[in-house]
N, C-alpha and C. Protein backbone atom coordinates (compact mmCIF):
# COMPACT_ATOMS: atom_id res chain seq x y z
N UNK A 1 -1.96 16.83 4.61
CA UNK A 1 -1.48 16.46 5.91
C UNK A 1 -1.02 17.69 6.70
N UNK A 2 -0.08 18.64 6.15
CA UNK A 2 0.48 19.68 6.75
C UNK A 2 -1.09 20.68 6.25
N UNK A 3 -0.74 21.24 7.45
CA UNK A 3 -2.12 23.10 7.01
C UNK A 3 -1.36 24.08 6.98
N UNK A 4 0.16 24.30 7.17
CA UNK A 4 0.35 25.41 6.38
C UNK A 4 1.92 25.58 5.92
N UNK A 5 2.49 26.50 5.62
CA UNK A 5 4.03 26.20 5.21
C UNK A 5 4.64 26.76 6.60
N UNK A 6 4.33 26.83 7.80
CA UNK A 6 5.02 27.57 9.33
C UNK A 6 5.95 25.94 9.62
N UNK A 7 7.05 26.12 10.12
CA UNK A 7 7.64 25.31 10.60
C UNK A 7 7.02 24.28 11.74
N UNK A 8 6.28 25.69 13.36
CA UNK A 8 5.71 25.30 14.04
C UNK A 8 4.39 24.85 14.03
N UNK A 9 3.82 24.93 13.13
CA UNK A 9 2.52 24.06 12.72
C UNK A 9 2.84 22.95 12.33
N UNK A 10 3.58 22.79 11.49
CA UNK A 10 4.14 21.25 10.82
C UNK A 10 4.63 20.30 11.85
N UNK A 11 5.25 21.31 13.14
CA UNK A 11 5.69 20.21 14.20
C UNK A 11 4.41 20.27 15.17
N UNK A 12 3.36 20.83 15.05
CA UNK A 12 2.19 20.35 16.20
C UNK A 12 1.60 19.56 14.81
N UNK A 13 1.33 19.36 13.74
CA UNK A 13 0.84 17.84 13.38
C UNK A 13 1.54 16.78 13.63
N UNK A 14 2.66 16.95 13.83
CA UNK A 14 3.34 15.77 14.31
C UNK A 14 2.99 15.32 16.36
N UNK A 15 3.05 16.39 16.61
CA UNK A 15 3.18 16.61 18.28
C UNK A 15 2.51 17.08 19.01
N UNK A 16 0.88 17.79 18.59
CA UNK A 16 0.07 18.95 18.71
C UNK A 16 -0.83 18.47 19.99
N UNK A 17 -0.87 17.62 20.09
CA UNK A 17 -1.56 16.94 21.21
C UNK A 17 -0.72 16.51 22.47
N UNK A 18 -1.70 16.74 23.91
CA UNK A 18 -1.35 16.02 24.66
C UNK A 18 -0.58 14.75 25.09
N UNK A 19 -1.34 13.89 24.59
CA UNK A 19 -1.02 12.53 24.53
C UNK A 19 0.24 11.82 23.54
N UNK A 20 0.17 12.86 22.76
CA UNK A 20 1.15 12.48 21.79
C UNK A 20 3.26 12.13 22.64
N UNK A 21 2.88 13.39 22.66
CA UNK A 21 4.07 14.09 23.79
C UNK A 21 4.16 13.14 25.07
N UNK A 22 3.18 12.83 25.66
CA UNK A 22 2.98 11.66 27.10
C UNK A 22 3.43 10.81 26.92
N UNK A 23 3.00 10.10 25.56
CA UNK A 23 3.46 8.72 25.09
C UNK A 23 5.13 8.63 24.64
N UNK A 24 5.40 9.50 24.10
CA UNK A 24 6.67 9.84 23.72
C UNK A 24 7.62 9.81 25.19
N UNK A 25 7.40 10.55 25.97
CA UNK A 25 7.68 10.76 27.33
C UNK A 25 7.98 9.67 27.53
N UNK A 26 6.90 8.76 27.75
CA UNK A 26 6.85 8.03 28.58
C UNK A 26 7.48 6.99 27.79
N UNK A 27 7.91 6.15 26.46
CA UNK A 27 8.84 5.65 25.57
C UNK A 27 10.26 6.06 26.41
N UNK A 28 10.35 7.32 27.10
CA UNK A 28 11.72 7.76 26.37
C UNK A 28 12.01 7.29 28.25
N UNK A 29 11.23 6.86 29.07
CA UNK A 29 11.44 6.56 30.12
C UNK A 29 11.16 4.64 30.54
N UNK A 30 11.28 4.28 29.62
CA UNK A 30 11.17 2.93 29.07
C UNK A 30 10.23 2.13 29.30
N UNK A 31 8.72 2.72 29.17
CA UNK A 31 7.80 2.20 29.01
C UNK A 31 7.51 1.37 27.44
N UNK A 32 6.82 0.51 27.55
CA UNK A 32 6.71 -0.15 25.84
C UNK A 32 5.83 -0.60 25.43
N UNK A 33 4.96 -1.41 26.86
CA UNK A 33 3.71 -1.75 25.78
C UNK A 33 2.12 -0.62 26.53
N UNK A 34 1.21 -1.18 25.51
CA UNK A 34 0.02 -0.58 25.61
C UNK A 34 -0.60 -0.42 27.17
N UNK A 35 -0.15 -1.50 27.63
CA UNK A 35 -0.73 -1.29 29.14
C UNK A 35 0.43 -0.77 29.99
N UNK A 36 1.56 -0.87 30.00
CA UNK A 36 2.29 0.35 30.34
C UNK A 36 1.95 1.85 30.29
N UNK A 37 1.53 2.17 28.96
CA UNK A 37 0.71 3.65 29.07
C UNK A 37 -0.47 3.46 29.34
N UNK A 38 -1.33 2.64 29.34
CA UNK A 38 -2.82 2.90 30.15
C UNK A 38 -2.55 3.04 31.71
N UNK A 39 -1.72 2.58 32.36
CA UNK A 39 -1.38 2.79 33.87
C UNK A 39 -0.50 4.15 34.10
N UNK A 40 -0.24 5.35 33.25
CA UNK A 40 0.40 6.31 33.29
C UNK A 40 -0.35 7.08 34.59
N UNK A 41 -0.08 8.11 34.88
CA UNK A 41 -0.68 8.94 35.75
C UNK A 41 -2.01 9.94 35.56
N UNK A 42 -1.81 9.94 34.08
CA UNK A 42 -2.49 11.02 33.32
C UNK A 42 -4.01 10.56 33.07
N UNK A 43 -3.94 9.02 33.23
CA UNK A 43 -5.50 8.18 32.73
C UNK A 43 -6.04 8.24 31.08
N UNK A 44 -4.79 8.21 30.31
CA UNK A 44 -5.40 8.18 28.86
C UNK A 44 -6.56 7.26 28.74
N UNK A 45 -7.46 7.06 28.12
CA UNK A 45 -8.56 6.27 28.05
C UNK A 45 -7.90 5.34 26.51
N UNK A 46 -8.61 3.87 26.91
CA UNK A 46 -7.20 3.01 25.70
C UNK A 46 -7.65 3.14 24.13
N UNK A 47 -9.23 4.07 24.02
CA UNK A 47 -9.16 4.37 22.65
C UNK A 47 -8.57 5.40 22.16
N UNK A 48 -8.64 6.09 22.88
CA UNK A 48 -7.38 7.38 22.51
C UNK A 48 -5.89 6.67 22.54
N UNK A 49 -5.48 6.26 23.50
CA UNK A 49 -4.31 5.87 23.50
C UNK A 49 -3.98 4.77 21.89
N UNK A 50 -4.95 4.10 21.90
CA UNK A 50 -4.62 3.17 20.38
C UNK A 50 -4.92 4.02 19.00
N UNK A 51 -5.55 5.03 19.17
CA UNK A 51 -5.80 6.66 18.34
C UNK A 51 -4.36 7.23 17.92
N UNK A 52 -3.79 7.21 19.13
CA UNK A 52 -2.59 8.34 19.23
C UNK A 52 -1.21 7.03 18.47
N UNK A 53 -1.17 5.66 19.07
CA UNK A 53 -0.30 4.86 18.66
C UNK A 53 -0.21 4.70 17.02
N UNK A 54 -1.62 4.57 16.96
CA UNK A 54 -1.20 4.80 15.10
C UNK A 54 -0.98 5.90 14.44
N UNK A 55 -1.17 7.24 15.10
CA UNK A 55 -0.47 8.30 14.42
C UNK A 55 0.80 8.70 14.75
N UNK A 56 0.94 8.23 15.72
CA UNK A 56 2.75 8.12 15.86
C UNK A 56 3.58 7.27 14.57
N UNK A 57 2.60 6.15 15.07
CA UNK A 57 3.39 4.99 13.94
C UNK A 57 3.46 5.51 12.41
N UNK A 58 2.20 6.24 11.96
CA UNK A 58 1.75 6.72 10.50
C UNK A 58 2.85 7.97 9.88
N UNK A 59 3.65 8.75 11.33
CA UNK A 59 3.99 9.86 11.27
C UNK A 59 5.56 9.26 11.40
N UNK A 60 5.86 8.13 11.61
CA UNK A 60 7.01 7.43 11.69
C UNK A 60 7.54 8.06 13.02
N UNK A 61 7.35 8.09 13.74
CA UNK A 61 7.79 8.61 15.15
C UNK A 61 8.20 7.81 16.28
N UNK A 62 6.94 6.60 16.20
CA UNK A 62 7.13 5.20 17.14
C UNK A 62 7.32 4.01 15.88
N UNK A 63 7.81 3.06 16.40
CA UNK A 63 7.23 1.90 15.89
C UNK A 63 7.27 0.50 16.65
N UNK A 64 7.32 -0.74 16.46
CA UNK A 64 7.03 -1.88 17.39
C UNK A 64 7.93 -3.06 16.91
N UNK A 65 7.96 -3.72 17.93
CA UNK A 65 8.35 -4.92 17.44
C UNK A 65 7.31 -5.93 18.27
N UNK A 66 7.04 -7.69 18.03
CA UNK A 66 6.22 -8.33 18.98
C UNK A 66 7.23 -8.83 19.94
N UNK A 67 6.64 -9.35 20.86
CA UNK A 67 7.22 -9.61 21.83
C UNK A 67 7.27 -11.33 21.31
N UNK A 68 9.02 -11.57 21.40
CA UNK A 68 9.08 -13.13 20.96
C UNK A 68 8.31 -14.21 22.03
N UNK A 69 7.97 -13.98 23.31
CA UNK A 69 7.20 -14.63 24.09
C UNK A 69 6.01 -14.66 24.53
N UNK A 70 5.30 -13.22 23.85
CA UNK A 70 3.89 -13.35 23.93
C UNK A 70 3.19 -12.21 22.87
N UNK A 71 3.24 -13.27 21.46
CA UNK A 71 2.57 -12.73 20.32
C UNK A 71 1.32 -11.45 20.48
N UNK A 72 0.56 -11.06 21.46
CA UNK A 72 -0.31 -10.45 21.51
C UNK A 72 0.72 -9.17 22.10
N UNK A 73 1.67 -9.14 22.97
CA UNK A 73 1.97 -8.00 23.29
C UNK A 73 3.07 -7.29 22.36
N UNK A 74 2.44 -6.02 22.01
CA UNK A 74 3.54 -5.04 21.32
C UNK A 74 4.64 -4.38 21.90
N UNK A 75 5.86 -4.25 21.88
CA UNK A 75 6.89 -3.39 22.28
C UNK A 75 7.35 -2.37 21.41
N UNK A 76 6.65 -1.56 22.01
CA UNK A 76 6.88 0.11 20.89
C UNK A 76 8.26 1.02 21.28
N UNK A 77 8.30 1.33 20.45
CA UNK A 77 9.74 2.44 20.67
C UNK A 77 10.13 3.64 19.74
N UNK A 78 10.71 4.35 20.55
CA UNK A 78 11.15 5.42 19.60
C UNK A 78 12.00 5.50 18.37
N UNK A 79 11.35 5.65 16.71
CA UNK A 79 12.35 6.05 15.94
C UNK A 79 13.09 7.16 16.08
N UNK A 80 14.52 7.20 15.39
CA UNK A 80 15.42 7.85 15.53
C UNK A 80 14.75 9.82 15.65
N UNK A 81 13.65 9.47 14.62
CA UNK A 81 13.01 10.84 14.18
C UNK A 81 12.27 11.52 15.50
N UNK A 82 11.65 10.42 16.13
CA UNK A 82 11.21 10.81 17.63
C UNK A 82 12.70 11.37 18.39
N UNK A 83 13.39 10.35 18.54
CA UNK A 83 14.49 10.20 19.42
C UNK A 83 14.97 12.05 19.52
N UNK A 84 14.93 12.53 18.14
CA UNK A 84 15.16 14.37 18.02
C UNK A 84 15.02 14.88 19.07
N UNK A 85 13.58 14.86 19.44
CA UNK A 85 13.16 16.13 19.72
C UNK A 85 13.28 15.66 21.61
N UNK A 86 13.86 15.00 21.97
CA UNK A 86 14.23 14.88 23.40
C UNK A 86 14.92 16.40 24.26
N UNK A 87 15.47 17.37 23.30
CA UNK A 87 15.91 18.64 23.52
C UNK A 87 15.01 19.10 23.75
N UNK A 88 13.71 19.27 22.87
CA UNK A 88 12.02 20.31 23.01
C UNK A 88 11.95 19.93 24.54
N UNK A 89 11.39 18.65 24.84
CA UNK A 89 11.40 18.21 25.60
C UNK A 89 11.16 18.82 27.01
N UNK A 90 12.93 18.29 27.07
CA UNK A 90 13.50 19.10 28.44
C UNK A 90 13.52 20.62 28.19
N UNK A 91 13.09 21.41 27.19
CA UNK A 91 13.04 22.72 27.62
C UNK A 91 11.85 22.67 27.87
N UNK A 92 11.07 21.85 27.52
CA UNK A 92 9.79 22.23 28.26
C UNK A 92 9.40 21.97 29.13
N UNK A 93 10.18 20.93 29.52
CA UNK A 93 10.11 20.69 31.43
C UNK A 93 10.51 21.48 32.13
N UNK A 94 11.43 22.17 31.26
CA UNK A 94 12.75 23.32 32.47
C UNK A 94 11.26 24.76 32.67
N UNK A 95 10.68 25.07 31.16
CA UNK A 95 10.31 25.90 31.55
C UNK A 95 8.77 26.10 32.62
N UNK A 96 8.68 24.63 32.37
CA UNK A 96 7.20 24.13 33.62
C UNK A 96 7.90 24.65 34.72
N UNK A 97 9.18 24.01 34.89
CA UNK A 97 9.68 23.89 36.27
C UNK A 97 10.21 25.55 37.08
N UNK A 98 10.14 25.82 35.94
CA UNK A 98 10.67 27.77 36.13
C UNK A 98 9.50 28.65 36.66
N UNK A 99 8.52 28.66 35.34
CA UNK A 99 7.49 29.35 35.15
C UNK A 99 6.29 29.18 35.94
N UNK A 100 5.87 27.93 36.36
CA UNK A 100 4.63 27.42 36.49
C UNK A 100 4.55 27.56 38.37
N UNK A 101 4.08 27.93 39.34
CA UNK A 101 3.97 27.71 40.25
C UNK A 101 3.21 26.49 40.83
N UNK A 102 3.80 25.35 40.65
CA UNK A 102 3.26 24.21 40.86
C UNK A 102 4.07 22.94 41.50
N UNK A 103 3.74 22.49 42.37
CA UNK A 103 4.50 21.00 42.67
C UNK A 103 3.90 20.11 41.97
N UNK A 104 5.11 19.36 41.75
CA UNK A 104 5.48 18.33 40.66
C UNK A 104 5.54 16.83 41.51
N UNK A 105 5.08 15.83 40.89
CA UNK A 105 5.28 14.32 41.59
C UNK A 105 7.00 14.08 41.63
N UNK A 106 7.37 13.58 42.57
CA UNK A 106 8.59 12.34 43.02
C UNK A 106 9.30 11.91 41.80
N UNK A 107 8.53 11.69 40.49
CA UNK A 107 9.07 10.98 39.18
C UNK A 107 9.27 12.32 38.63
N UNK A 108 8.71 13.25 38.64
CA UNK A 108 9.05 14.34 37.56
C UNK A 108 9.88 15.31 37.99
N UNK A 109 9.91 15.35 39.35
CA UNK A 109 11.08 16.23 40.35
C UNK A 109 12.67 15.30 40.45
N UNK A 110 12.67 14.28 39.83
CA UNK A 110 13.63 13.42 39.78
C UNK A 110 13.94 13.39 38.41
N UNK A 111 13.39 13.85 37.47
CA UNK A 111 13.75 13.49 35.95
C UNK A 111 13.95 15.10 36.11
N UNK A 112 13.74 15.94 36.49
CA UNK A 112 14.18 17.23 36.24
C UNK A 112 15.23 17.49 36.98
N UNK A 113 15.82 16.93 37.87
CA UNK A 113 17.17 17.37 38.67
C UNK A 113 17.84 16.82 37.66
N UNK A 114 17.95 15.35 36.83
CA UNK A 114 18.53 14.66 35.68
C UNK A 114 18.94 15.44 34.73
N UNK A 115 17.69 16.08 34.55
CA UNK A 115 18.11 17.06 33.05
C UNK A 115 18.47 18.33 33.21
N UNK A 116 18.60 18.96 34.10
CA UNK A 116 19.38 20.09 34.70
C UNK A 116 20.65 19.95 35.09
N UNK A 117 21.38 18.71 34.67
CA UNK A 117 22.92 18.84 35.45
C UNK A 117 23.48 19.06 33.94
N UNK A 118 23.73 19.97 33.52
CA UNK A 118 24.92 20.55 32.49
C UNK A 118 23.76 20.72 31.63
N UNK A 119 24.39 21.19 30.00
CA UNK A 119 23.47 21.89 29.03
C UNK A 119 22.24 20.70 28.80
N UNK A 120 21.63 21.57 27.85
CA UNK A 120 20.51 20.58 27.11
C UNK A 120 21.16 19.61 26.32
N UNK A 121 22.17 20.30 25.63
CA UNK A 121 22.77 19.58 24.23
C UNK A 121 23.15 18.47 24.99
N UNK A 122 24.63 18.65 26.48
CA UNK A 122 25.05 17.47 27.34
C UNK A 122 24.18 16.53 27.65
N UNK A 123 23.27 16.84 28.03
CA UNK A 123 22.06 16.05 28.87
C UNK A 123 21.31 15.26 27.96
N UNK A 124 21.03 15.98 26.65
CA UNK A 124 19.96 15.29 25.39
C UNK A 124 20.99 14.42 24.63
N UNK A 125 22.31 14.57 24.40
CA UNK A 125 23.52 13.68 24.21
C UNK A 125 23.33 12.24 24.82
N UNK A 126 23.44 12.42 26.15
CA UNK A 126 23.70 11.12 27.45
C UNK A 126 22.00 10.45 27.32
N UNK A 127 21.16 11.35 27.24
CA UNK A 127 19.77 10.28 27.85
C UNK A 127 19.21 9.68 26.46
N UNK A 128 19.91 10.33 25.22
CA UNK A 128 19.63 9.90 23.93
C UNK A 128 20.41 8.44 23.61
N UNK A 129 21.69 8.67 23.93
CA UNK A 129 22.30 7.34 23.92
C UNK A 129 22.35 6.42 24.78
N UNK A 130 21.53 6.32 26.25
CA UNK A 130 21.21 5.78 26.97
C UNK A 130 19.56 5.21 26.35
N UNK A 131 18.78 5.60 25.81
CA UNK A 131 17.57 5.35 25.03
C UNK A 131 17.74 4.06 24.02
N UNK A 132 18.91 5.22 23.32
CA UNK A 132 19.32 3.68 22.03
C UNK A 132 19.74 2.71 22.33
N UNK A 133 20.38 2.51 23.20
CA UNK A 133 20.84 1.22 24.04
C UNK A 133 19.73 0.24 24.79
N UNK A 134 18.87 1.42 25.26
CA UNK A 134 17.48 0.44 25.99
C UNK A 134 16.84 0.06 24.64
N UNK A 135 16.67 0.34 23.21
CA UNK A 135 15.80 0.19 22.37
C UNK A 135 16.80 -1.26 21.13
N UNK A 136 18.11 -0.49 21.67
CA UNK A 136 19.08 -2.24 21.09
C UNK A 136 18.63 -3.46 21.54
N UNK A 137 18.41 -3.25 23.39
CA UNK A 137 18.14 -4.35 24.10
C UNK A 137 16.87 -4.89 23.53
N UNK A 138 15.86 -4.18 23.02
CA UNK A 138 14.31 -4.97 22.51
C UNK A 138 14.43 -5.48 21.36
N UNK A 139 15.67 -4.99 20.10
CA UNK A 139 15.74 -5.46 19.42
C UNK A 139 16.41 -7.06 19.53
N UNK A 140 17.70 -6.87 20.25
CA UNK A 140 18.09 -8.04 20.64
C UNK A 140 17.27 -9.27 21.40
N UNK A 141 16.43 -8.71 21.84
CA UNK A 141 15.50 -9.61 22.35
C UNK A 141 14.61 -10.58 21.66
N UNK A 142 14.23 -9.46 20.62
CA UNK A 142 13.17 -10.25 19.16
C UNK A 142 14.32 -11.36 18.04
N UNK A 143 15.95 -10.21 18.31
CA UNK A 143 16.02 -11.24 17.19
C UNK A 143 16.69 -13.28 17.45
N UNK A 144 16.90 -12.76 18.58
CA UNK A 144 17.43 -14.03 19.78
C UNK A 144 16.22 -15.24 20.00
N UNK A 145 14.82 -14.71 19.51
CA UNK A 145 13.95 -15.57 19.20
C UNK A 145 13.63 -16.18 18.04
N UNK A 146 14.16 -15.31 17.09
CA UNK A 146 13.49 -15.79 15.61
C UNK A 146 14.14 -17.04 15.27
């Protein structure tokens, strides 16, 4: 599974891709099911996207619960192990937003004023426990049906 003993190799099999990172993103902005990320901005195509969902899931990163009102739809979310790396993250937004000479959409110029008000640690603190709380609510949801 791993190709070599480097720390940062071991975390691009986990994360090494595009899409991987998008989907994650986009979890951590409370998207949940499959057609939620097929309508992203980016245009994943939905065999990749159902590609990338099971290696999240395989890598323990995402996982799902069904939706108690409509058996066909999945509600995916971040495990705790995903939930980590919300710090990488925002430094890597900060350093798009530094480095890159580029304008950014309305949603991503708004999630970056967010994560720029005090440290990473402050910021990855507050939007981490604001996450677990949106991801209580799906649990509470499934188990209020059973």
């Amino acid at each position: 599974m791993y190709r070599s003993k480097c720390a940062l190799a071991n975390f691009l099999d986990h994360f090494g891709d595009k899409w991987s990172l998008l989907i994650i993103r986009d979890i951590f902005i409370e998207k949940t099911t499959f057609s939620d990320f097929i309508k992203s901005a980016e245009g994943i195509a939905s065999n990749i996207l159902t590609n990338r969902l099971k290696s999240l899931i395989e890598h323990g990163l995402i996982d799902y619960k069904i939706n108690p009102e409509n058996k066909k739809i999945k509600w995916y979310y971040l495990t705790d192990k995903a939930v980590d790396v919300y710090p990488v993250i925002i430094e890597m937004v900060k350093w798009s937003d530094k480095k890159l000479n580029k304008e950014f959409g309305p949603i991503t110029n708004q999630w970056i004023k967010e994560n720029s008000m005090g440290s990473t640690n402050f910021v990855s603190n507050e939007k981490i426990l604001k996450y677990k709380k949106f991801r209580n609510e799906i649990f509470l949801k499934c188990l209020n049906q059973e």
